[in-house]
Protein backbone atom coordinates (compact mmCIF):
# COMPACT_ATOMS: atom_id res chain seq x y z
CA UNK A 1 2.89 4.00 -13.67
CA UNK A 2 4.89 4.83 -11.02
CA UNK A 3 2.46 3.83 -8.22
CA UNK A 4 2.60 0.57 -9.76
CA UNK A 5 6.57 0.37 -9.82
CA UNK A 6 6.27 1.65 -5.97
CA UNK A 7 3.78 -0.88 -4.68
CA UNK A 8 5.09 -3.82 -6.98
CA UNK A 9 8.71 -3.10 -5.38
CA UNK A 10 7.08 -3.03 -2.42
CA UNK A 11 5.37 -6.46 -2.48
CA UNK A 12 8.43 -8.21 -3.74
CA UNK A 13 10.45 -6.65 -1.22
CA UNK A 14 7.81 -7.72 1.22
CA UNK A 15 8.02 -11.71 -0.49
CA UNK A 16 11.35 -11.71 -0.44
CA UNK A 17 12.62 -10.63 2.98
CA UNK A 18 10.01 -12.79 4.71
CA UNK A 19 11.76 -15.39 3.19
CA UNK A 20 14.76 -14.04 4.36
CA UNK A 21 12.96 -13.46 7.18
CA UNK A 22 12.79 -17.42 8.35
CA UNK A 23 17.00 -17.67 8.13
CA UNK A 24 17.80 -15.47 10.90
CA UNK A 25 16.39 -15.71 14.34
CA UNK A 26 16.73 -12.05 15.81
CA UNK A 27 14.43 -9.95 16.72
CA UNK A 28 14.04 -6.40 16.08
CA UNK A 29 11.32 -4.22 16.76
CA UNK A 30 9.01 -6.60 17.79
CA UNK A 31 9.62 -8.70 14.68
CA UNK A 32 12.01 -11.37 14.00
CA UNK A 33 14.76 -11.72 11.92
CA UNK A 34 17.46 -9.41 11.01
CA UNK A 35 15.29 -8.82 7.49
CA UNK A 36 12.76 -7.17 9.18
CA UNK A 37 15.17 -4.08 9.68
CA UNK A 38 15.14 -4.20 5.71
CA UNK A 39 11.54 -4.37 5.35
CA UNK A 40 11.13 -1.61 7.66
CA UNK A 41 13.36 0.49 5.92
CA UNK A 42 12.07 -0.64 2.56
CA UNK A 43 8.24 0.37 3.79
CA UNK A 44 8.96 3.53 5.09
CA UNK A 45 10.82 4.56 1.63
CA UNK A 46 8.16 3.14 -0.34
CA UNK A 47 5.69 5.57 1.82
CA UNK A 48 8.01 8.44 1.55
CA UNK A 49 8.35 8.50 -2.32
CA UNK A 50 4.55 7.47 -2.70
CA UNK A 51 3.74 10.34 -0.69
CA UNK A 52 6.41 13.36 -2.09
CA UNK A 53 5.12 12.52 -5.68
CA UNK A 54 1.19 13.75 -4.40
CA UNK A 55 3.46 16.73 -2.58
CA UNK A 56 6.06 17.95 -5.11
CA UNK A 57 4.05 19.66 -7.18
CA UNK A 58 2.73 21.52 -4.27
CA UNK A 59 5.91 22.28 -2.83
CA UNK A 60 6.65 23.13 -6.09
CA UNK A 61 4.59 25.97 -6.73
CA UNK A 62 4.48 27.32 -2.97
CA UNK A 63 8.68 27.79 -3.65
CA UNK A 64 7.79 29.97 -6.68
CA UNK A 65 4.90 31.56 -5.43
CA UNK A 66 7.87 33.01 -2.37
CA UNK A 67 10.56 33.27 -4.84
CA UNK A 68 8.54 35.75 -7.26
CA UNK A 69 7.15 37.45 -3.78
CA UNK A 70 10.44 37.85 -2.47
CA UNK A 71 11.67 39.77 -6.07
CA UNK A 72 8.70 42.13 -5.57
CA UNK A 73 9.38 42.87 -2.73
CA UNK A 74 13.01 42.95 -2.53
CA UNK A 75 14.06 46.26 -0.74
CA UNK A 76 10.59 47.24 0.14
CA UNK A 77 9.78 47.29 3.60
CA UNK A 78 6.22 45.70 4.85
């Protein structure tokens, strides 16, 4: 469900600041209009969420997997 929320935000984000897009005449990274600095923005959070919820669980368990090593081993020397 929330894949769906990302990439539906995503394409009306997308919709929406190309039509922005066609009301300013600047260009930014190669693309114009000052709404292409949102898009940008917009893409690369989109990414960046999509991709932490496939990683959280793994960072997840890694942090545990040190905490409960480092209470083991807490005073012992390796």
């Amino acid at each position: 469900m929330g894949f769906i929320s990302i990439v539906g935000g995503l394409i009306l984000g997308v919709i929406f600041f190309s039509i922005v897009n066609d009301m300013f005449n600047i260009t930014y990274f190669g693309f114009k209009g000052i709404s292409s600095t949102f898009m940008s923005c917009w893409s690369a959070g989109a990414i960046i969420i999509f991709l932490l919820g496939f990683v959280a669980k793994w960072i997840l368990i890694i942090g545990v997997v040190i905490w409960i090593l480092t209470k083991i081993f807490n005073g012992k020397k390796a």
